[in-house]
C-alpha atoms as a PDB file:
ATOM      1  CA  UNK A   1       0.000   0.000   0.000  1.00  0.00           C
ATOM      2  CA  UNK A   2       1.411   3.686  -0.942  1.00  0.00           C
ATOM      3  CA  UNK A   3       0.407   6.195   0.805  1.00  0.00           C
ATOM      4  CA  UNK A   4       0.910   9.881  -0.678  1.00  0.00           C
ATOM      5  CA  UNK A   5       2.139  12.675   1.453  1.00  0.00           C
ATOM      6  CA  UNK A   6      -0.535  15.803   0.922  1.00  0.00           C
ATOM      7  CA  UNK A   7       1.082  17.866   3.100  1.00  0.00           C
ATOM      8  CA  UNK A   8       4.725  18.016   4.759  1.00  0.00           C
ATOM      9  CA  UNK A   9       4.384  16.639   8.466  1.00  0.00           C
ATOM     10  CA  UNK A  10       3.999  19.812  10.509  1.00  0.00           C
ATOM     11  CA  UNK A  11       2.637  22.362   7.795  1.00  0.00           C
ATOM     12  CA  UNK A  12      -0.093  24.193   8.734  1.00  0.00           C
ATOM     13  CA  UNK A  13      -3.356  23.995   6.029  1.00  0.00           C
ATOM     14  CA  UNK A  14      -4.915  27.394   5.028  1.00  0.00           C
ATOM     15  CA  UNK A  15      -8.723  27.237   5.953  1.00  0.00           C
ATOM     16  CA  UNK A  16      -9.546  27.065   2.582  1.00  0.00           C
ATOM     17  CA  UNK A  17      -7.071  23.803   2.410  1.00  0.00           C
ATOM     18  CA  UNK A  18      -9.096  22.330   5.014  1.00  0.00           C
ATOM     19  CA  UNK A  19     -12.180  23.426   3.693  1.00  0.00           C
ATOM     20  CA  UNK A  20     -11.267  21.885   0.225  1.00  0.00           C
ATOM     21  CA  UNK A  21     -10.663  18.203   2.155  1.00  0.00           C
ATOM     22  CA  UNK A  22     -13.390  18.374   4.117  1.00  0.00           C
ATOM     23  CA  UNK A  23     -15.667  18.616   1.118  1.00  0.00           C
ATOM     24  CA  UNK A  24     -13.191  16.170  -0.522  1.00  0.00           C
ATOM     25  CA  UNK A  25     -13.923  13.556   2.557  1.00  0.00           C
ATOM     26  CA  UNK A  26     -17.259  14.260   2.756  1.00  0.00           C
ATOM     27  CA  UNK A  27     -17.627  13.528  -1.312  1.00  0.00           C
ATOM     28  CA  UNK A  28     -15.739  10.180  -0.803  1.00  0.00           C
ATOM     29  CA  UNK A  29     -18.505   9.445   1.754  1.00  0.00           C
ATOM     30  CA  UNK A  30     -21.478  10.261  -0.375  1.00  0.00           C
ATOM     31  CA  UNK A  31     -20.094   7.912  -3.023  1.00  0.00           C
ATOM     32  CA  UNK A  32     -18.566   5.041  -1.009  1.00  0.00           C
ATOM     33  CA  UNK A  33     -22.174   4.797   0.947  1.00  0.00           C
ATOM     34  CA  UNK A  34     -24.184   5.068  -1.839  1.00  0.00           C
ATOM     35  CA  UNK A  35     -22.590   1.960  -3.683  1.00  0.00           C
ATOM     36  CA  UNK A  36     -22.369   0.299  -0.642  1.00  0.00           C
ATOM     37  CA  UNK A  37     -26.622   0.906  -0.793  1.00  0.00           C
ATOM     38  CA  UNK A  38     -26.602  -0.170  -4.330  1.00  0.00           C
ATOM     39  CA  UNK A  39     -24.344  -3.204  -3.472  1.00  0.00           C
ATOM     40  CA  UNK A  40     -22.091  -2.583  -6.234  1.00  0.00           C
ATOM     41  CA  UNK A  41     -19.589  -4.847  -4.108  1.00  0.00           C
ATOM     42  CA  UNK A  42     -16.429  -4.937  -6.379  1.00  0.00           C
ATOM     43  CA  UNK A  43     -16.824  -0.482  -6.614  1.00  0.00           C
ATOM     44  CA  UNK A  44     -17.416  -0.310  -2.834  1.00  0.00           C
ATOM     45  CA  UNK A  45     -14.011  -2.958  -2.039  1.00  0.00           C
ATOM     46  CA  UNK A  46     -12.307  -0.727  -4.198  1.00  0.00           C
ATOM     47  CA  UNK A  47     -13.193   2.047  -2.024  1.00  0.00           C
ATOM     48  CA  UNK A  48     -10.926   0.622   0.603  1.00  0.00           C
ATOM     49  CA  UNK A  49      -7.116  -0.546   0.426  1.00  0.00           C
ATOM     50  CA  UNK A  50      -6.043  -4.065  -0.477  1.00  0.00           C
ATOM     51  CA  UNK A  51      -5.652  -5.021   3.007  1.00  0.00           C
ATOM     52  CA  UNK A  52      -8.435  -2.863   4.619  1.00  0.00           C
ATOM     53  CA  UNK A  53     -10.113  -4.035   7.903  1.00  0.00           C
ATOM     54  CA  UNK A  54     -13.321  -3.661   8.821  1.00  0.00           C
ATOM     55  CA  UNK A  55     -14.670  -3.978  12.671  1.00  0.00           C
ATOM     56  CA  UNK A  56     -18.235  -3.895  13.015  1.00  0.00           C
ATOM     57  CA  UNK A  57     -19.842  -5.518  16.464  1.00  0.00           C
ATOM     58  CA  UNK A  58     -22.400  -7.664  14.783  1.00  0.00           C
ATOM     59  CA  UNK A  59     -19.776  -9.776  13.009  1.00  0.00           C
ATOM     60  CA  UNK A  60     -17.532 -12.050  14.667  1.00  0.00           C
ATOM     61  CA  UNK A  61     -14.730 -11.479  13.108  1.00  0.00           C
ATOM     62  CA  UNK A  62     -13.050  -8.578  11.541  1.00  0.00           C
ATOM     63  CA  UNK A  63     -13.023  -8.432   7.593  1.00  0.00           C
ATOM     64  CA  UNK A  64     -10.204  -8.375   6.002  1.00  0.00           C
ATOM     65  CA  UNK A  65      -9.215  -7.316   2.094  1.00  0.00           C
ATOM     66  CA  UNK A  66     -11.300  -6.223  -0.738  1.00  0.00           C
ATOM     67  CA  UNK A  67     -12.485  -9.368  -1.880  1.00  0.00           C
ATOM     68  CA  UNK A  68     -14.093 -10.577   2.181  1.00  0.00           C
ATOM     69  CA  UNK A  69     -15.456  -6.606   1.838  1.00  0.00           C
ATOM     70  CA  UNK A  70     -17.236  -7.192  -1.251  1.00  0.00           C
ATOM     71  CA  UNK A  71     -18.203 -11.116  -0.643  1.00  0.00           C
ATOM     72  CA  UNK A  72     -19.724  -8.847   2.658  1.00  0.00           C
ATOM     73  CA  UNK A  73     -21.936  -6.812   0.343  1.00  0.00           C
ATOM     74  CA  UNK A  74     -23.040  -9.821  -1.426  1.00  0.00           C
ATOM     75  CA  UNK A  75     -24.350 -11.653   1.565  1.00  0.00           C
ATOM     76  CA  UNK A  76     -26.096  -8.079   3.030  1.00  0.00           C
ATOM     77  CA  UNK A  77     -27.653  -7.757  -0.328  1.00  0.00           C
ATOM     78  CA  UNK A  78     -29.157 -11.256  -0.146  1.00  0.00           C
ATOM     79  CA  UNK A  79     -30.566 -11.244   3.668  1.00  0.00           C
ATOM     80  CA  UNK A  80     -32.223  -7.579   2.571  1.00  0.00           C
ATOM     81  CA  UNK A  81     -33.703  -9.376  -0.128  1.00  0.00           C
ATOM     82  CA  UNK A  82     -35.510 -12.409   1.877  1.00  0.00           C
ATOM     83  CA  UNK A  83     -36.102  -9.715   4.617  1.00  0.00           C
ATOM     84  CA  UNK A  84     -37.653  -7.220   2.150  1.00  0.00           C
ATOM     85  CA  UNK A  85     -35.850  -4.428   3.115  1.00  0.00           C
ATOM     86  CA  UNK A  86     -33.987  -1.564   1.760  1.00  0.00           C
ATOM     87  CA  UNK A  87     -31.894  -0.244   3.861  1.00  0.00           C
ATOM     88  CA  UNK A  88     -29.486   3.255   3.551  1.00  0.00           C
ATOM     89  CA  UNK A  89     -26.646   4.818   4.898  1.00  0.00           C
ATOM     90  CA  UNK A  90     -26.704   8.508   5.810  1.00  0.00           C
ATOM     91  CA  UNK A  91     -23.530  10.218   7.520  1.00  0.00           C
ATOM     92  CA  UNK A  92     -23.230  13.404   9.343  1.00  0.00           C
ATOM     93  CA  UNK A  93     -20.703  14.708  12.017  1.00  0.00           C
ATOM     94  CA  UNK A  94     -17.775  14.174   9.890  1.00  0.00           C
ATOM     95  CA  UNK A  95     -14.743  15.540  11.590  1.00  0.00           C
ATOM     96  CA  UNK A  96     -11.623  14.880   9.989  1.00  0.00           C
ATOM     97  CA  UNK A  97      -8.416  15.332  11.721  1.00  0.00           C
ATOM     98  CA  UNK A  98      -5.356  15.143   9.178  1.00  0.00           C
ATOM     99  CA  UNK A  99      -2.043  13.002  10.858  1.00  0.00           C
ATOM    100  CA  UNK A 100       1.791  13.764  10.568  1.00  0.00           C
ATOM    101  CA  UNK A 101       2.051  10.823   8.345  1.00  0.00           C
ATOM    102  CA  UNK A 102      -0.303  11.954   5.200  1.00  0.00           C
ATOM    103  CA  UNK A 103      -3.201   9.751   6.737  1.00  0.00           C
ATOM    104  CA  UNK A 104      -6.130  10.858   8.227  1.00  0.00           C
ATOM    105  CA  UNK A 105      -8.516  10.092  11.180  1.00  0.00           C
ATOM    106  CA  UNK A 106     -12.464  10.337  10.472  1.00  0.00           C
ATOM    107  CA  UNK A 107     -14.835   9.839  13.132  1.00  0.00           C
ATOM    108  CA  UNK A 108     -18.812  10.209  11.616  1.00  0.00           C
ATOM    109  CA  UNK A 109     -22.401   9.313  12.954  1.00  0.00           C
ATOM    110  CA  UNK A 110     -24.400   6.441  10.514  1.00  0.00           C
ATOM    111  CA  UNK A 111     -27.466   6.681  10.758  1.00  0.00           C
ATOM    112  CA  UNK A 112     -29.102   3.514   8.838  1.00  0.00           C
ATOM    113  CA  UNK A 113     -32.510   3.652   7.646  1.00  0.00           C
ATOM    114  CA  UNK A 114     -34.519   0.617   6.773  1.00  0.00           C
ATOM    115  CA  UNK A 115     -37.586   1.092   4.855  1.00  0.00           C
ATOM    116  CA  UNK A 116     -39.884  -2.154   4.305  1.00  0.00           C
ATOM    117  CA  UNK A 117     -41.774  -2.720   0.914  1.00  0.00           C
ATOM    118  CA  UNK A 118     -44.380  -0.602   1.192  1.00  0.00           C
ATOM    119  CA  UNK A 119     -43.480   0.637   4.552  1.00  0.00           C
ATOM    120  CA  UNK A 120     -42.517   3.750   5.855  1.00  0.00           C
ATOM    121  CA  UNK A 121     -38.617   4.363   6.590  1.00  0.00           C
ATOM    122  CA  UNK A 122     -37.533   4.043  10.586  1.00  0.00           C
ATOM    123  CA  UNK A 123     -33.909   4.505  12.158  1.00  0.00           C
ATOM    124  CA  UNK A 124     -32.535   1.392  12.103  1.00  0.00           C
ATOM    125  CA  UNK A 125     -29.238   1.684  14.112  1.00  0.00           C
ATOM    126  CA  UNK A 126     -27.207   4.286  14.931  1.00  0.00           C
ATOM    127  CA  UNK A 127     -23.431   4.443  14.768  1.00  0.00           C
ATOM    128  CA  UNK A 128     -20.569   5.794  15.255  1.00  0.00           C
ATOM    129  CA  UNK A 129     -17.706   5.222  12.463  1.00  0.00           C
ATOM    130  CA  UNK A 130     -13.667   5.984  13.168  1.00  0.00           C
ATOM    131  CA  UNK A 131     -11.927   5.493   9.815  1.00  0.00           C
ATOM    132  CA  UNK A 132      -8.325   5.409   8.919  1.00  0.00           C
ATOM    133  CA  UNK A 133      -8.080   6.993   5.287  1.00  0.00           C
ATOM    134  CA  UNK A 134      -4.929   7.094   3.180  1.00  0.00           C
ATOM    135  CA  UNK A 135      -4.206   7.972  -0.001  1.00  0.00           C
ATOM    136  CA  UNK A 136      -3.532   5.419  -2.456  1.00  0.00           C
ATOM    137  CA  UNK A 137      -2.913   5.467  -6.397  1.00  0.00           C
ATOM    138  CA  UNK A 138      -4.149   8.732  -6.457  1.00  0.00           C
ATOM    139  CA  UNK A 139      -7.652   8.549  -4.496  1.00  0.00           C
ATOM    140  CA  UNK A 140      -8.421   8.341  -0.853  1.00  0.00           C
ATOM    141  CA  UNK A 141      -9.219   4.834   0.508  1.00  0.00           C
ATOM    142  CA  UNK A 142     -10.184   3.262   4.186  1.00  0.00           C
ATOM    143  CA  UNK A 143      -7.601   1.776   5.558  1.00  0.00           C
ATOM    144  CA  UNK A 144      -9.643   0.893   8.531  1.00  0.00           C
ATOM    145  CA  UNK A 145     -12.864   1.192   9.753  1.00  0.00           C
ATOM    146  CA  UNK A 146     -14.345   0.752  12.934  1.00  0.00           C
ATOM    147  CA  UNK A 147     -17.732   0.711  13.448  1.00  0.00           C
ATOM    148  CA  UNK A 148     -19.891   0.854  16.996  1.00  0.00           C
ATOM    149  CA  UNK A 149     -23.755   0.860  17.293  1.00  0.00           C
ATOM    150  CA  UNK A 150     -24.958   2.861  20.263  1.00  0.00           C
ATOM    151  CA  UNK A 151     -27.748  -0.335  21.080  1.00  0.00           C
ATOM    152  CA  UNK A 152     -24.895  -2.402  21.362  1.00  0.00           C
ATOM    153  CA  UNK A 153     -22.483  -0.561  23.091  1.00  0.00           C
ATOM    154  CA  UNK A 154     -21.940  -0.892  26.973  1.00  0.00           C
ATOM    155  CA  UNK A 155     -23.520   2.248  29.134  1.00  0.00           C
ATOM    156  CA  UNK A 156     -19.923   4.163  29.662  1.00  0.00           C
ATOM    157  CA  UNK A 157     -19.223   4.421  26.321  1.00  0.00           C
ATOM    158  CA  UNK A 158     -22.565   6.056  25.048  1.00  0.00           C
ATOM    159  CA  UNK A 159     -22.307   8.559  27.644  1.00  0.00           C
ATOM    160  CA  UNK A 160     -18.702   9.549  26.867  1.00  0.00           C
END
C-alpha cells in the first residue's frame, strides 16, 4: 500500500485547504455509501485498500481485504432481499483530523434507515464510524474502519 504525502508533516493547512478536504472527505462518503446501498460490491471494495479491515460488532470477526469486503456486500444484499428491506446509509458529524504521516482520522455518525416494501422508513441503528483513510494510487481509501452501534455498546461508552 502507498500512501501519498498531501502535506509536509507539521505544515499548517490554510482554511480554505481544510475546507477543500473536508468537502473532498465528505464527497468520498457520499459515493462510497451510496454503492455500498446499491451493493455494487467490487466499486465499494475498491473504495478501501487491499488489506483494509473492517470492525463492526455484529460480526464475529473482523473483515479483512477487498475481496471478504465485497463477498460482505453480497451476503447483506441477499438477507435484505428475503427480509424485504432496503436499507441506507446517511452520515453526518464528519470531523476529519489530518495526521503527521499523510493519513487521516475520520470519526462520523451512521445513521441507517430501513424502509420495508411498502413501509414507511424508521432509524434502524445508529453508529458511530472511526476510519483510517490514506491515499492510495491517487484517491483516498479506508484503511480501517471501525464501526460501533450505540444499542450495542456498553452504558460508559454512550455517555462519553
Amino acid at each position: 500500500m502507498a500512501i501519498e504525502m498531501l502535506t509536509p508533516a507539521g505544515a499548517a493547512r490554510t482554511e480554505q485547504e481544510s475546507g477543500a478536504l473536508y468537502a473532498t472527505i465528505q464527497q468520498f462518503y457520499a459515493h462510497q455509501m451510496q454503492l455500498f446501498d446499491a451493493h455494487d460490491a467490487e466499486r465499494w471494495a475498491g473504495t478501501f485498500t487491499e488489506d483494509a479491515v473492517f470492525v463492526v460488532p455484529t460480526l464475529d470477526e473482523p473483515v479483512r481485504g477487498r475481496a471478504a469486503l465485497a463477498a460482505n456486500v453480497r451476503r447483506n444484499r441477499e438477507q435484505q432481499e428475503r427480509g424485504g428491506e432496503q436499507l441506507r446509509h446517511w452520515i453526518g458529524m464528519l470531523d476529519v483530523r489530518p495526521q503527521a504521516d499523510g493519513t487521516l482520522r475520520t470519526r462520523a455518525y451512521a445513521l441507517v434507515y430501513a424502509t420495508p416494501r411498502g413501509g414507511e422508513s424508521r432509524v434502524s441503528r445508529v453508529c458511530v464510524m472511526e476510519d483510517v483513510l490514506v491515499r492510495s494510487r491517487g484517491k483516498w481509501r479506508t484503511g480501517s474502519r471501525l464501526v460501533t452501534r450505540d444499542d450495542l455498546a456498553p452504558a460508559a461508552a454512550v455517555a462519553a
